[in-house]
N, C-alpha and C. Protein backbone atom coordinates (compact mmCIF):
# COMPACT_ATOMS: atom_id res chain seq x y z
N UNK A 1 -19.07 -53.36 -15.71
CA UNK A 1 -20.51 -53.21 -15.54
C UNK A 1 -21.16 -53.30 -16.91
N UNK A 2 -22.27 -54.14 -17.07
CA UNK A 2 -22.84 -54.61 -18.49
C UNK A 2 -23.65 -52.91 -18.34
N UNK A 3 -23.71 -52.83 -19.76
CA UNK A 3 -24.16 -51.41 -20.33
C UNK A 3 -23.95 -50.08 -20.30
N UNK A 4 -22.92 -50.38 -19.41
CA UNK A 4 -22.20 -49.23 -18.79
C UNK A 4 -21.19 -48.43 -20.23
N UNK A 5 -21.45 -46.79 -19.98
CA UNK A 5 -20.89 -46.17 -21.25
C UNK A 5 -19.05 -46.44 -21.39
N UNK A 6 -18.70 -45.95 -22.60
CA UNK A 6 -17.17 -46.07 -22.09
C UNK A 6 -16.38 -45.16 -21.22
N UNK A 7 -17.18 -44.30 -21.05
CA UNK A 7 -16.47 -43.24 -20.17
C UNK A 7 -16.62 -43.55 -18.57
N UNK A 8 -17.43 -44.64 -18.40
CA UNK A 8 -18.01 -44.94 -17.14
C UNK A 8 -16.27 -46.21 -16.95
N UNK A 9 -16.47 -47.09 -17.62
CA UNK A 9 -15.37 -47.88 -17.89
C UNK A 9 -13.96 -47.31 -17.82
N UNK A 10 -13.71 -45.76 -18.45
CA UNK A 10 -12.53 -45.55 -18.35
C UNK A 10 -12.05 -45.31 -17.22
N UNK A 11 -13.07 -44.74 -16.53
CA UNK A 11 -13.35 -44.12 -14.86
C UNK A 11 -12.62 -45.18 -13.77
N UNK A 12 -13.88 -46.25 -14.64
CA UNK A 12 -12.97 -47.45 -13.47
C UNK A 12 -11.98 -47.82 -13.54
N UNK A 13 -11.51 -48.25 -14.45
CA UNK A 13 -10.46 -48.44 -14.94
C UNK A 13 -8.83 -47.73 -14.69
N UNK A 14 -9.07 -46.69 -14.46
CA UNK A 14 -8.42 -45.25 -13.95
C UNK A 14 -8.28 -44.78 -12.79
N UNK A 15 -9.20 -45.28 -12.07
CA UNK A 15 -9.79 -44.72 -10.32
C UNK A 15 -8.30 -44.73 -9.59
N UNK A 16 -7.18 -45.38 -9.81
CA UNK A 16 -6.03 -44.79 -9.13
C UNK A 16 -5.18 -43.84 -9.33
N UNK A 17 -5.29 -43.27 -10.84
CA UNK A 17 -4.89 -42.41 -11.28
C UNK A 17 -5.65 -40.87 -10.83
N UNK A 18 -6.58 -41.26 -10.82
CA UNK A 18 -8.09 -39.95 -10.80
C UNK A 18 -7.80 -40.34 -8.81
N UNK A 19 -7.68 -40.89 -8.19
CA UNK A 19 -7.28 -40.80 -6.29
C UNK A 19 -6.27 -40.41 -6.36
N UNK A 20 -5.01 -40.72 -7.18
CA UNK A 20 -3.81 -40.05 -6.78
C UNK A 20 -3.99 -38.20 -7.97
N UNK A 21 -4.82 -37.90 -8.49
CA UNK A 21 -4.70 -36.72 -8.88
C UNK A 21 -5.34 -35.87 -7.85
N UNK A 22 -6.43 -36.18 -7.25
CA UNK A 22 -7.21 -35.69 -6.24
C UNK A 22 -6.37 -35.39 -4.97
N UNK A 23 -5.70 -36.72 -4.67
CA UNK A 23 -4.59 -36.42 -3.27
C UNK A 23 -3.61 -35.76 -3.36
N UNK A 24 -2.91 -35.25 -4.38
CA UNK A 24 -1.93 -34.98 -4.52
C UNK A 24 -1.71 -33.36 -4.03
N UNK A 25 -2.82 -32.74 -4.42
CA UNK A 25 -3.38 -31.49 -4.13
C UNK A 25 -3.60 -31.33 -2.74
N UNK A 26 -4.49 -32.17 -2.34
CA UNK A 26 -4.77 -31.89 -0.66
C UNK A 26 -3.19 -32.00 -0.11
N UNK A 27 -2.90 -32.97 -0.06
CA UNK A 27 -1.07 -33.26 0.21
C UNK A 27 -0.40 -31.92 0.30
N UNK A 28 -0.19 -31.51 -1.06
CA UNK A 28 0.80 -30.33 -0.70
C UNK A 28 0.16 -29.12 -0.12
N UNK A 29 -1.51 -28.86 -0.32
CA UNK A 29 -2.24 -28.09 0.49
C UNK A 29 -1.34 -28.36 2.49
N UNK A 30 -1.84 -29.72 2.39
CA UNK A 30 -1.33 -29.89 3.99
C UNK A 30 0.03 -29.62 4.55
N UNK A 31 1.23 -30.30 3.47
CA UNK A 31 2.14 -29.86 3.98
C UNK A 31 2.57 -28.94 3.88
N UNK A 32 2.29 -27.54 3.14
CA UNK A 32 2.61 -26.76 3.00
C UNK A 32 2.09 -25.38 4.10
N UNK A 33 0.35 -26.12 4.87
CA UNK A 33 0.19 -25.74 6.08
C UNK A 33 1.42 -25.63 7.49
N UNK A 34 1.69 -27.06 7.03
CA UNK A 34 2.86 -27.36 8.35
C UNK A 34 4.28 -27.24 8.04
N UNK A 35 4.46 -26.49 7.08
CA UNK A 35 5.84 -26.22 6.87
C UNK A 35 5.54 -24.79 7.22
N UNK A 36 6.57 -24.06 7.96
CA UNK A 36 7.22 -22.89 8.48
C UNK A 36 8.50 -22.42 8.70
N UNK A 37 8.64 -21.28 8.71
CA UNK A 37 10.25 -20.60 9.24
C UNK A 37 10.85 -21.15 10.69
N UNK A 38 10.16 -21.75 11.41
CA UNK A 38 10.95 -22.36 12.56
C UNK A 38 10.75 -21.52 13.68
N UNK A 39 9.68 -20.87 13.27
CA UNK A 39 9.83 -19.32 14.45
C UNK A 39 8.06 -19.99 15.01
N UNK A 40 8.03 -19.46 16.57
CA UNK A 40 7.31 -20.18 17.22
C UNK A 40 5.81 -19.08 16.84
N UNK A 41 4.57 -19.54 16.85
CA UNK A 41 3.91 -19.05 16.10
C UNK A 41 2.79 -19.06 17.57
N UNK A 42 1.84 -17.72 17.36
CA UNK A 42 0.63 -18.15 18.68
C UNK A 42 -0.14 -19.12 18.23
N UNK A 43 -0.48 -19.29 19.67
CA UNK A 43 -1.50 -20.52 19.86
C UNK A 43 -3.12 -20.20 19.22
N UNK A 44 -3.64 -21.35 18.75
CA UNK A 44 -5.02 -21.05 17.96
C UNK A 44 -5.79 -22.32 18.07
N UNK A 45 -7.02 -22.19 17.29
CA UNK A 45 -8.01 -23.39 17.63
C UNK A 45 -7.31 -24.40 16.80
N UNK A 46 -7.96 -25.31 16.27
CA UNK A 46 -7.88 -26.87 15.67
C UNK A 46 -8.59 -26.12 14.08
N UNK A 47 -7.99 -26.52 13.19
CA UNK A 47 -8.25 -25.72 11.30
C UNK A 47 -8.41 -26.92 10.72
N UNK A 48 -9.35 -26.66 9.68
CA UNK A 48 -9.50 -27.91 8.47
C UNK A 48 -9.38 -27.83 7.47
N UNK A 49 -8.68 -28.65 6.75
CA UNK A 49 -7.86 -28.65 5.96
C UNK A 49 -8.38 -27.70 4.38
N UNK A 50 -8.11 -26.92 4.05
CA UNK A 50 -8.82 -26.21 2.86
C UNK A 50 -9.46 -24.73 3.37
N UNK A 51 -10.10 -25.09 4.17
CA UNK A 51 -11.05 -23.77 4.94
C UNK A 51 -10.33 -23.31 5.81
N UNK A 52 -9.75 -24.16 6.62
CA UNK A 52 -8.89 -23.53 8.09
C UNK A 52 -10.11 -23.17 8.91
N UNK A 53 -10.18 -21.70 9.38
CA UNK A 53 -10.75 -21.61 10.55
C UNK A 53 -12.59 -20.60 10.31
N UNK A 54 -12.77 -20.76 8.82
CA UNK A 54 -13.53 -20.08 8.31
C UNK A 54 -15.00 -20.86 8.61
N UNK A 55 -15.02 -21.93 9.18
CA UNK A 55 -16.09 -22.42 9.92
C UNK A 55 -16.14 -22.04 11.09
N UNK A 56 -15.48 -21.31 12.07
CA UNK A 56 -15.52 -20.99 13.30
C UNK A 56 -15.73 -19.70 13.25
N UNK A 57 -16.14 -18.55 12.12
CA UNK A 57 -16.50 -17.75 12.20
C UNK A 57 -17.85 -17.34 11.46
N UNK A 58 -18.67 -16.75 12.82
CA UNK A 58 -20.45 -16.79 12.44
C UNK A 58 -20.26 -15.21 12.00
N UNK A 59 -22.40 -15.01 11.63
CA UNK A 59 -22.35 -14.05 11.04
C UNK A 59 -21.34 -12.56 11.64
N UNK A 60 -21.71 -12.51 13.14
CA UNK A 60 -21.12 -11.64 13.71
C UNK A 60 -19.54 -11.66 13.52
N UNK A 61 -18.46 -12.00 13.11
CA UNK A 61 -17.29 -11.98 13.44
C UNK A 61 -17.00 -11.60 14.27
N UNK A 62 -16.92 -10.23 15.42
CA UNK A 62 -16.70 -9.55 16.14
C UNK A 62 -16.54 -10.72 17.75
N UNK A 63 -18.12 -11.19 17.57
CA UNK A 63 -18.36 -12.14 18.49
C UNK A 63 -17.72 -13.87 18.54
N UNK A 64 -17.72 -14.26 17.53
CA UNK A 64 -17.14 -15.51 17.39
C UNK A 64 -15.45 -15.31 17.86
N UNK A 65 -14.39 -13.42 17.02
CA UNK A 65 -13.25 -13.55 17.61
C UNK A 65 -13.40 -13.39 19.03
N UNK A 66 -14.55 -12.92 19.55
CA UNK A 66 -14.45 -12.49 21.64
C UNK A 66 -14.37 -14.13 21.94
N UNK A 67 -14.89 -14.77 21.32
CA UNK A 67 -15.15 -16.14 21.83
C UNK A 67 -13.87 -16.90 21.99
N UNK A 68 -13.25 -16.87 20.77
CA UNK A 68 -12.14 -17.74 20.26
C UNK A 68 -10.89 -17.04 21.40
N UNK A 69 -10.53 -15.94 21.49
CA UNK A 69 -9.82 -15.56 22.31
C UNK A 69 -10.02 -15.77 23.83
N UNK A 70 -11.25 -16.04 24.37
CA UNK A 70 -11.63 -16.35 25.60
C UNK A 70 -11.01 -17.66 26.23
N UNK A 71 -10.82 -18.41 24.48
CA UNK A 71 -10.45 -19.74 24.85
C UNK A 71 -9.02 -19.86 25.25
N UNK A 72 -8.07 -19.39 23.72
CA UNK A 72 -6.97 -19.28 23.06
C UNK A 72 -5.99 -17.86 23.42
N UNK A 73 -6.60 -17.29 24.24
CA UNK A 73 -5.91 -15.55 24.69
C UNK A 73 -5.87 -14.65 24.06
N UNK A 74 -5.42 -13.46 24.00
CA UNK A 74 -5.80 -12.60 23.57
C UNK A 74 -4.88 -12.10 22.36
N UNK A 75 -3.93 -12.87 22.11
CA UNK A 75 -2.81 -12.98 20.90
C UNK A 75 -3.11 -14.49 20.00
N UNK A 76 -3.63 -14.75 18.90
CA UNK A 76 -4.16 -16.09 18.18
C UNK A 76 -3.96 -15.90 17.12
N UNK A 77 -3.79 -17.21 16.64
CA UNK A 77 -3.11 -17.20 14.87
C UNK A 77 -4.48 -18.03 14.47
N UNK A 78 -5.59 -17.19 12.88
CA UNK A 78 -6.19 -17.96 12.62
C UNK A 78 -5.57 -18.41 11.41
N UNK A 79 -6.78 -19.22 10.69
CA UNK A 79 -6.21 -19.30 9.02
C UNK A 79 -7.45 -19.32 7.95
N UNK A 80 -7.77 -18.15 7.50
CA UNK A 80 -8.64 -18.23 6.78
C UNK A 80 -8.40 -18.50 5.17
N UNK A 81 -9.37 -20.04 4.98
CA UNK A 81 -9.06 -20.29 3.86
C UNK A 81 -7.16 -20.76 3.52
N UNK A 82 -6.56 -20.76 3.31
CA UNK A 82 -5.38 -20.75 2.75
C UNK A 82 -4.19 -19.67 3.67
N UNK A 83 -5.17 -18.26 4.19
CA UNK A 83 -4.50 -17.24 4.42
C UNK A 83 -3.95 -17.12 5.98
N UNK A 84 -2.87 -16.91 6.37
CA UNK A 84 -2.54 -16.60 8.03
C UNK A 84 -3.04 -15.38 8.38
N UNK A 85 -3.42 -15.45 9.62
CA UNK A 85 -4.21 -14.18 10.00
C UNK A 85 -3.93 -14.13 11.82
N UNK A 86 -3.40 -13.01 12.24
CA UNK A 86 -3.00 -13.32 13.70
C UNK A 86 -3.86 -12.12 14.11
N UNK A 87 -5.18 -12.25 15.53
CA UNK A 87 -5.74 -10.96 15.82
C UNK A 87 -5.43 -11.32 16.91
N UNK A 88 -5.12 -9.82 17.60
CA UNK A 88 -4.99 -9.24 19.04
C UNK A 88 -6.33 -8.30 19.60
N UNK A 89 -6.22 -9.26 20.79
CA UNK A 89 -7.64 -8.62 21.38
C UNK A 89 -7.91 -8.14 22.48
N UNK A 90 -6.85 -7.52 23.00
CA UNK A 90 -6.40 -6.78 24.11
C UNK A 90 -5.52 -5.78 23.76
N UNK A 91 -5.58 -4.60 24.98
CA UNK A 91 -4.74 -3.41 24.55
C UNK A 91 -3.41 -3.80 24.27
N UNK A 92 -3.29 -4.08 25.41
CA UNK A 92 -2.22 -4.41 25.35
C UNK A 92 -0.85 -4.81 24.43
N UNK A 93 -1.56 -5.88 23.66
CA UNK A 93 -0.98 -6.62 22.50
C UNK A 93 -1.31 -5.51 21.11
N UNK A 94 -2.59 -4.92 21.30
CA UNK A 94 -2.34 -3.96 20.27
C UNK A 94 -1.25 -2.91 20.22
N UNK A 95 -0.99 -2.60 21.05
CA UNK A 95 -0.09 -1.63 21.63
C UNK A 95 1.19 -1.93 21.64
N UNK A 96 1.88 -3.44 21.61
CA UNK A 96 3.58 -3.68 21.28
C UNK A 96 3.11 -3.77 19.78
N UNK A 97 2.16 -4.13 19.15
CA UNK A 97 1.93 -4.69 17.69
C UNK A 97 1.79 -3.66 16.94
N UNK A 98 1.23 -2.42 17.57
CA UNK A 98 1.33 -1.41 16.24
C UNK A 98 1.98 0.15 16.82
N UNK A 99 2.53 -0.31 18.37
CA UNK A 99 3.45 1.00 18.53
C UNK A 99 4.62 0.72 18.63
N UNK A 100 4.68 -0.01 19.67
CA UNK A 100 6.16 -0.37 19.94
C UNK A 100 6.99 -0.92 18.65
N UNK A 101 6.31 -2.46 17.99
CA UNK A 101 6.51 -3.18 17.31
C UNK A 101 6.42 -2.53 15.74
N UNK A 102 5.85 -1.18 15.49
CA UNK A 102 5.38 -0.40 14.60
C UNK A 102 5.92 -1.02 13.05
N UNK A 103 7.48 -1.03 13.04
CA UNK A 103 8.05 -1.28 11.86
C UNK A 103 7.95 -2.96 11.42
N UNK A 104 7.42 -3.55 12.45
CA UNK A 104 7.79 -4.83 11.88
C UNK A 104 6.10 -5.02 11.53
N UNK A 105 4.74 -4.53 12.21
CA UNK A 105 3.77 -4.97 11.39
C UNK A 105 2.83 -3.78 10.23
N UNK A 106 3.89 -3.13 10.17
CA UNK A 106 2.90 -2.19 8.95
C UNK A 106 2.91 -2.45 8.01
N UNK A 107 3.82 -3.34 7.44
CA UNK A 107 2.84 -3.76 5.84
C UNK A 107 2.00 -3.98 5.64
N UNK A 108 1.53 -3.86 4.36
CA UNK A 108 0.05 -5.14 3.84
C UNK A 108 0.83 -5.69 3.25
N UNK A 109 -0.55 -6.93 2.98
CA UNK A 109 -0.51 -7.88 1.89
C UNK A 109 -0.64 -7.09 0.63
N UNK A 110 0.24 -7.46 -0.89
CA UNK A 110 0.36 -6.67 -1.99
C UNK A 110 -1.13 -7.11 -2.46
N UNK A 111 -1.93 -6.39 -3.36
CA UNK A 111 -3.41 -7.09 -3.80
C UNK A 111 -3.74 -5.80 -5.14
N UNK A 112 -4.08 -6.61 -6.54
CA UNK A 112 -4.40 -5.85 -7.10
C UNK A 112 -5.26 -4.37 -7.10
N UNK A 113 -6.29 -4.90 -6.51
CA UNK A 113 -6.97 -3.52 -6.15
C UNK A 113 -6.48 -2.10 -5.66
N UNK A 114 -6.07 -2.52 -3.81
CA UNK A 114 -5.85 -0.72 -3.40
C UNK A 114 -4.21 -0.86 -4.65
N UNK A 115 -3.22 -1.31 -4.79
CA UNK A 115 -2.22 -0.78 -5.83
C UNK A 115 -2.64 0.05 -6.86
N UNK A 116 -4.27 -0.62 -7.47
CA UNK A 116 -4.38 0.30 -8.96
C UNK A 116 -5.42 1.21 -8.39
N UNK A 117 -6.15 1.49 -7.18
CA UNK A 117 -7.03 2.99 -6.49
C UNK A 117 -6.17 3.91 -6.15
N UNK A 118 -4.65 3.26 -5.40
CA UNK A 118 -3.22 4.71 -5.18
C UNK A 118 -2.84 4.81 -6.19
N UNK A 119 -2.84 4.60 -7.64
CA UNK A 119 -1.85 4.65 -8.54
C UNK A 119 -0.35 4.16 -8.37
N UNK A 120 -0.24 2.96 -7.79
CA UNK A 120 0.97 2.10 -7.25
C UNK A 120 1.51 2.24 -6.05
N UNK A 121 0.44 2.22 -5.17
CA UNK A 121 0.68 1.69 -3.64
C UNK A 121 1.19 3.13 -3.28
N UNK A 122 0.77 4.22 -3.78
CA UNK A 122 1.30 6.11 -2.92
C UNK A 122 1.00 6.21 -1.85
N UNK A 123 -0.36 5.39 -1.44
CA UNK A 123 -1.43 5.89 0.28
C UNK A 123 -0.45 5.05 0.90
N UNK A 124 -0.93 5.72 2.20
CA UNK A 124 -0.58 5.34 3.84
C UNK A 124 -0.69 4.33 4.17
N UNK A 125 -2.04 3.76 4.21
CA UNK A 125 -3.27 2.40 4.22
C UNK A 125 -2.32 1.00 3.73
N UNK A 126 -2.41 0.95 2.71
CA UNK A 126 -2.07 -0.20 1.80
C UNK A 126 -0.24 -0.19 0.75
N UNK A 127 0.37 0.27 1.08
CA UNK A 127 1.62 0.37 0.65
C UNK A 127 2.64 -0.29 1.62
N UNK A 128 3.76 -0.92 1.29
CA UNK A 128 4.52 -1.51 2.18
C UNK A 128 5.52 -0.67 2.82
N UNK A 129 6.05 -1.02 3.72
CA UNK A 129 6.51 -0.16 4.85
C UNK A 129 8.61 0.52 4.29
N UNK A 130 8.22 1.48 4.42
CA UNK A 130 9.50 2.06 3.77
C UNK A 130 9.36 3.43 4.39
N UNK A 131 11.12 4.38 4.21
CA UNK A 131 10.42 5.41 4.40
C UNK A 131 9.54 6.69 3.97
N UNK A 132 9.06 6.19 2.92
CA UNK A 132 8.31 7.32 2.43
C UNK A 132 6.94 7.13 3.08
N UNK A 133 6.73 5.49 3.44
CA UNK A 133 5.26 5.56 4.01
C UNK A 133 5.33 5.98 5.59
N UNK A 134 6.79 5.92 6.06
CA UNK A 134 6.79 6.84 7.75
C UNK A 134 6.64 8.09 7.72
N UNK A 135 7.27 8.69 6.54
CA UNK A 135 6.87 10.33 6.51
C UNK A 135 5.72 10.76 6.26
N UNK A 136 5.05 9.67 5.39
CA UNK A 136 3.68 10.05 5.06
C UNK A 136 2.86 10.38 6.05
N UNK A 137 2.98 9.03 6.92
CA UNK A 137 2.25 8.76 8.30
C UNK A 137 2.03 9.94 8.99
N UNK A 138 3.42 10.18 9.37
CA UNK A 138 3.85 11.46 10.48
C UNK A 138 3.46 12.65 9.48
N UNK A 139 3.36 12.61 8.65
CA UNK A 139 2.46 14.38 7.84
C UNK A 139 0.93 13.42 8.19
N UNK A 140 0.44 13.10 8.25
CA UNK A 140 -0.95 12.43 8.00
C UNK A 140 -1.66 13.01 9.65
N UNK A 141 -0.81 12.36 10.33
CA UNK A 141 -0.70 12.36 12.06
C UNK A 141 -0.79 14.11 12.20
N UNK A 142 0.14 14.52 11.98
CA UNK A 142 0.13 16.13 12.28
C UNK A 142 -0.75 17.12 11.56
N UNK A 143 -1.22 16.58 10.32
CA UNK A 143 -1.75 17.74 9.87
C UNK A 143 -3.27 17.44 9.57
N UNK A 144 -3.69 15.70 10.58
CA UNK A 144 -5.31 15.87 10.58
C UNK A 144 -5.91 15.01 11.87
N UNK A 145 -5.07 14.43 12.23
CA UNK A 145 -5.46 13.89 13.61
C UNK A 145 -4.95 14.47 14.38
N UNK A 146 -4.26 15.59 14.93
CA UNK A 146 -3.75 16.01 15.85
C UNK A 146 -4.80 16.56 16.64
N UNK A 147 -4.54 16.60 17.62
CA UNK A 147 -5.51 17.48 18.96
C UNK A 147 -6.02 18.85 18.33
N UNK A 148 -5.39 19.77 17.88
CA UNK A 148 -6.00 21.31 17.06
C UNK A 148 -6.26 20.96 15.98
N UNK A 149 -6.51 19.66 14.79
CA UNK A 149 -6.94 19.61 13.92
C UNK A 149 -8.41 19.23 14.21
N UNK A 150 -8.31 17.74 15.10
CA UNK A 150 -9.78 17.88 15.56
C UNK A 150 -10.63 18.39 16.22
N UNK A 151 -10.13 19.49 16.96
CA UNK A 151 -10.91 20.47 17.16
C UNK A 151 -11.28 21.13 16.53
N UNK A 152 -10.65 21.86 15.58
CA UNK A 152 -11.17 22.85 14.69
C UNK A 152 -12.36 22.25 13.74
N UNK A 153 -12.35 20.57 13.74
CA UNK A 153 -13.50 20.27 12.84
C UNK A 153 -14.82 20.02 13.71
N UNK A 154 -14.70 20.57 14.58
CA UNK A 154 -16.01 20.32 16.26
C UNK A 154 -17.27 21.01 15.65
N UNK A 155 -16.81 22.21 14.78
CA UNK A 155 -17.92 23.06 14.06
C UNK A 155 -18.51 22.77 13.59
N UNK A 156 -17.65 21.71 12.54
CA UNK A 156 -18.62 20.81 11.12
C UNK A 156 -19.65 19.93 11.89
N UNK A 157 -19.12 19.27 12.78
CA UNK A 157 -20.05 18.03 13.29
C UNK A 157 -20.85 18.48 13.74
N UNK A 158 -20.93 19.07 14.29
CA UNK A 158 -22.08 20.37 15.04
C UNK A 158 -22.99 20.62 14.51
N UNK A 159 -22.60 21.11 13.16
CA UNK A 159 -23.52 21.85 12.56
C UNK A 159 -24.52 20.70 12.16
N UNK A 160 -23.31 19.32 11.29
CA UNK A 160 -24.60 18.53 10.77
C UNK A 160 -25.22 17.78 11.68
N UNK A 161 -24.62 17.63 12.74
CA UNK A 161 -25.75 17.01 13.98
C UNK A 161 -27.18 17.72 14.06
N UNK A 162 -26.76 19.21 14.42
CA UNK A 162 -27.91 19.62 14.30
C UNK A 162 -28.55 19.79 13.18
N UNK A 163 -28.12 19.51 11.62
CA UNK A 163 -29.09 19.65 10.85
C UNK A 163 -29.93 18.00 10.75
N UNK A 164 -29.16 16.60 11.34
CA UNK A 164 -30.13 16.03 11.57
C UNK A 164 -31.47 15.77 12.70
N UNK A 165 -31.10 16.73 13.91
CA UNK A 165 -32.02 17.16 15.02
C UNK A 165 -33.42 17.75 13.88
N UNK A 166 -32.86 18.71 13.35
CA UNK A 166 -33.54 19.92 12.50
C UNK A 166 -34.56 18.82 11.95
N UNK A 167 -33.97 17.24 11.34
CA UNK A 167 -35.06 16.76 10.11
C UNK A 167 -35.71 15.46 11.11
N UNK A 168 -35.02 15.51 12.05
CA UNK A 168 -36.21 14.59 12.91
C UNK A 168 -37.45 15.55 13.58
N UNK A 169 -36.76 16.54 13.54
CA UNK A 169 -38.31 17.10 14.18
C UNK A 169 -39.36 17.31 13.28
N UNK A 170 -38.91 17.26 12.16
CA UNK A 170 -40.36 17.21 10.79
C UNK A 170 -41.05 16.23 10.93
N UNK A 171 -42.40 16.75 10.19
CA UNK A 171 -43.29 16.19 10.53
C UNK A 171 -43.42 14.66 9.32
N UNK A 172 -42.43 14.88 8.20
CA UNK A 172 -42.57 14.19 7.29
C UNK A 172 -41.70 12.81 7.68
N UNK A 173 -41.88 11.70 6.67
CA UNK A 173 -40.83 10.66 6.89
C UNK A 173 -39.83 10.91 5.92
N UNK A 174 -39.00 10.36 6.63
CA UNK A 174 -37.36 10.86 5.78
C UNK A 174 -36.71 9.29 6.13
N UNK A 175 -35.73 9.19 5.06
CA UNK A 175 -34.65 8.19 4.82
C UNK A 175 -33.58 8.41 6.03
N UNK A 176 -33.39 7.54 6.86
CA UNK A 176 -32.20 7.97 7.75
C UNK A 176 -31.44 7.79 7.24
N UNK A 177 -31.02 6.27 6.64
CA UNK A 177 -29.48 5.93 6.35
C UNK A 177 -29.12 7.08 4.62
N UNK A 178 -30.01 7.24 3.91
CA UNK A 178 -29.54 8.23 3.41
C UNK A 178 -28.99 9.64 4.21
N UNK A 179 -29.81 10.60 5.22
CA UNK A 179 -29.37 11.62 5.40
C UNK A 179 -28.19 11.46 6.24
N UNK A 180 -27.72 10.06 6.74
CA UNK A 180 -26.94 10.21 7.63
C UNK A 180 -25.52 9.71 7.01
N UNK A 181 -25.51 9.21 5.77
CA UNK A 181 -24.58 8.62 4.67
C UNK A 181 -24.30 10.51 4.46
N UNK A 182 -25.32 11.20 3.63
CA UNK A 182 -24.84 12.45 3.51
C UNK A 182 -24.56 13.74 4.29
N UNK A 183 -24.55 13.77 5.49
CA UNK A 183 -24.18 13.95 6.63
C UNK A 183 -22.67 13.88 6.96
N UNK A 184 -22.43 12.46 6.94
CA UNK A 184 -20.80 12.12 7.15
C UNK A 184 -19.99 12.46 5.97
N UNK A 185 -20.53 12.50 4.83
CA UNK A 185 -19.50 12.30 3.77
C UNK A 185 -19.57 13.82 3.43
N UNK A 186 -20.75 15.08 3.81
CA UNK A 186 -20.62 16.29 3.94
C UNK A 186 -19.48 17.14 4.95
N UNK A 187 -19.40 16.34 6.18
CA UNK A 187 -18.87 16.50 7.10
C UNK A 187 -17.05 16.24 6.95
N UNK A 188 -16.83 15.12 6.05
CA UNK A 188 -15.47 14.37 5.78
C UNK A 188 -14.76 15.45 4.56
N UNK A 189 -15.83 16.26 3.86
CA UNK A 189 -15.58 17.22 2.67
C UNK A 189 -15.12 18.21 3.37
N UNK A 190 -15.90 19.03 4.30
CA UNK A 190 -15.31 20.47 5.15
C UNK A 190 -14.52 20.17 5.71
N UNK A 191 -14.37 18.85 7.05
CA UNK A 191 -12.54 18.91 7.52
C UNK A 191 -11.85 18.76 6.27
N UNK A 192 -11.87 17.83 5.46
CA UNK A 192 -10.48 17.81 4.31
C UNK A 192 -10.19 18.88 3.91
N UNK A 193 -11.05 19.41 3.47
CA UNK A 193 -11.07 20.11 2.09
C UNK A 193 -11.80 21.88 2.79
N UNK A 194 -11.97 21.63 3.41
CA UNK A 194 -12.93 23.30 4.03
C UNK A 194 -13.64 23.77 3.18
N UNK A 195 -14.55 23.00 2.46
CA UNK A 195 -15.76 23.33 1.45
C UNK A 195 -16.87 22.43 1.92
N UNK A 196 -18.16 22.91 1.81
CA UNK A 196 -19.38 21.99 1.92
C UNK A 196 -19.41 21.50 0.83
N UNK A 197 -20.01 20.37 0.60
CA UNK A 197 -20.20 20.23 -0.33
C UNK A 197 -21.83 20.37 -1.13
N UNK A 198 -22.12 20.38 -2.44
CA UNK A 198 -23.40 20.69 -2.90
C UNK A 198 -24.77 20.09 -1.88
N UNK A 199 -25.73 20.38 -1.80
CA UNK A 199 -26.65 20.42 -1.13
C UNK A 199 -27.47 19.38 -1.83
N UNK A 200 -26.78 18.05 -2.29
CA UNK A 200 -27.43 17.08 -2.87
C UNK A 200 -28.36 16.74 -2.01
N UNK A 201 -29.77 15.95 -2.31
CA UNK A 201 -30.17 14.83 -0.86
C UNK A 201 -30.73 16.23 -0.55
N UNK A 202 -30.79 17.71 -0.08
CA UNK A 202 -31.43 17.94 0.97
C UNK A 202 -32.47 18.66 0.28
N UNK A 203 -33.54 18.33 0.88
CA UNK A 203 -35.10 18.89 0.37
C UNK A 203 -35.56 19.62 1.47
């Protein structure tokens, strides 16, 4: 091309080098989609290549997965972005997947973050499955979800329910999502911990 810079020239000049650097990437992106362990995987929508299935989910998520499962059943493998992701959307399947099936899906994925908030993966939540995280569980289970643990916290909720009854009946305007942010996280202090906490927020 007359006047054309040299960098425009090298371009052309190059254009199979610069298509095969470009493809080469998508390529092993793809095959590395369709390579697997050989183990039969659930059924899911149609994914594109790079994004996977992250166009098929709108603002709601909640609603787009009721959708996708309506189609695909209630056990589906998506792929967001790069990542495999299988949701169950029936009891059912929740129920071999995290009782029956317990030991085979409690890991996480390893991820800088919750590792350096436990001080190296200590919590329940986000640590991989061994037995220190079954004992954890089962102390976790007994000594705050149990049937007489949540009862005994029936008081707390009580109370701050009614102290937000108490601030709707004023005559003034008040912040909800503030009093009701400090509310819960007042409420989450006395079951843990059996202390209120300071009387921040209340005027």
């Amino acid at each position: 091309v007359a006047g054309a810079s040299p960098v425009l020239h090298l371009l052309l000049q190059q254009w199979q080098l610069i298509l095969a650097i470009l493809l080469v990437p998508l390529a092993c992106l793809l095959l590395r989609g369709r390579s697997g362990s050989g183990l039969k995987r659930p059924p899911g929508p149609m994914r594109l290549p790079i994004v996977g299935n992250l166009h098929q989910i709108g603002r709601l998520p909640h609603r787009s997965l009721a959708a996708l499962a309506r189609r695909h059943g209630p056990v589906m493998m998506l792929r967001l972005g790069m990542v495999p992701m299988v949701v169950l959307t029936s009891p059912e399947a929740a129920r071999e997947a995290l009782k029956t099936k317990n030991d085979d899906c409690s890991s996480r994925p390893l991820s800088a973050g919750p590792g350096l908030l436990s001080y190296g993966y200590k919590d329940v939540a986000f640590s991989p499955w061994s037995d220190y995280v079954r004992e954890m569980r089962k102390l976790f289970i007994i000594e705050l979800l149990s049937r007489r643990c949540v009862q005994a916290a029936y008081y707390a909720k009580d109370a701050h329910v009614f102290f937000l009854f108490f601030l709707d009946s004023c005559n003034e305007k008040i912040q909800c999502n503030e009093k009701i942010l400090i509310e819960c996280f007042d409420c989450f202090r006395l079951t843990s911990w059996s202390r209120p906490s300071p009387c921040w927020g209340r005027n």
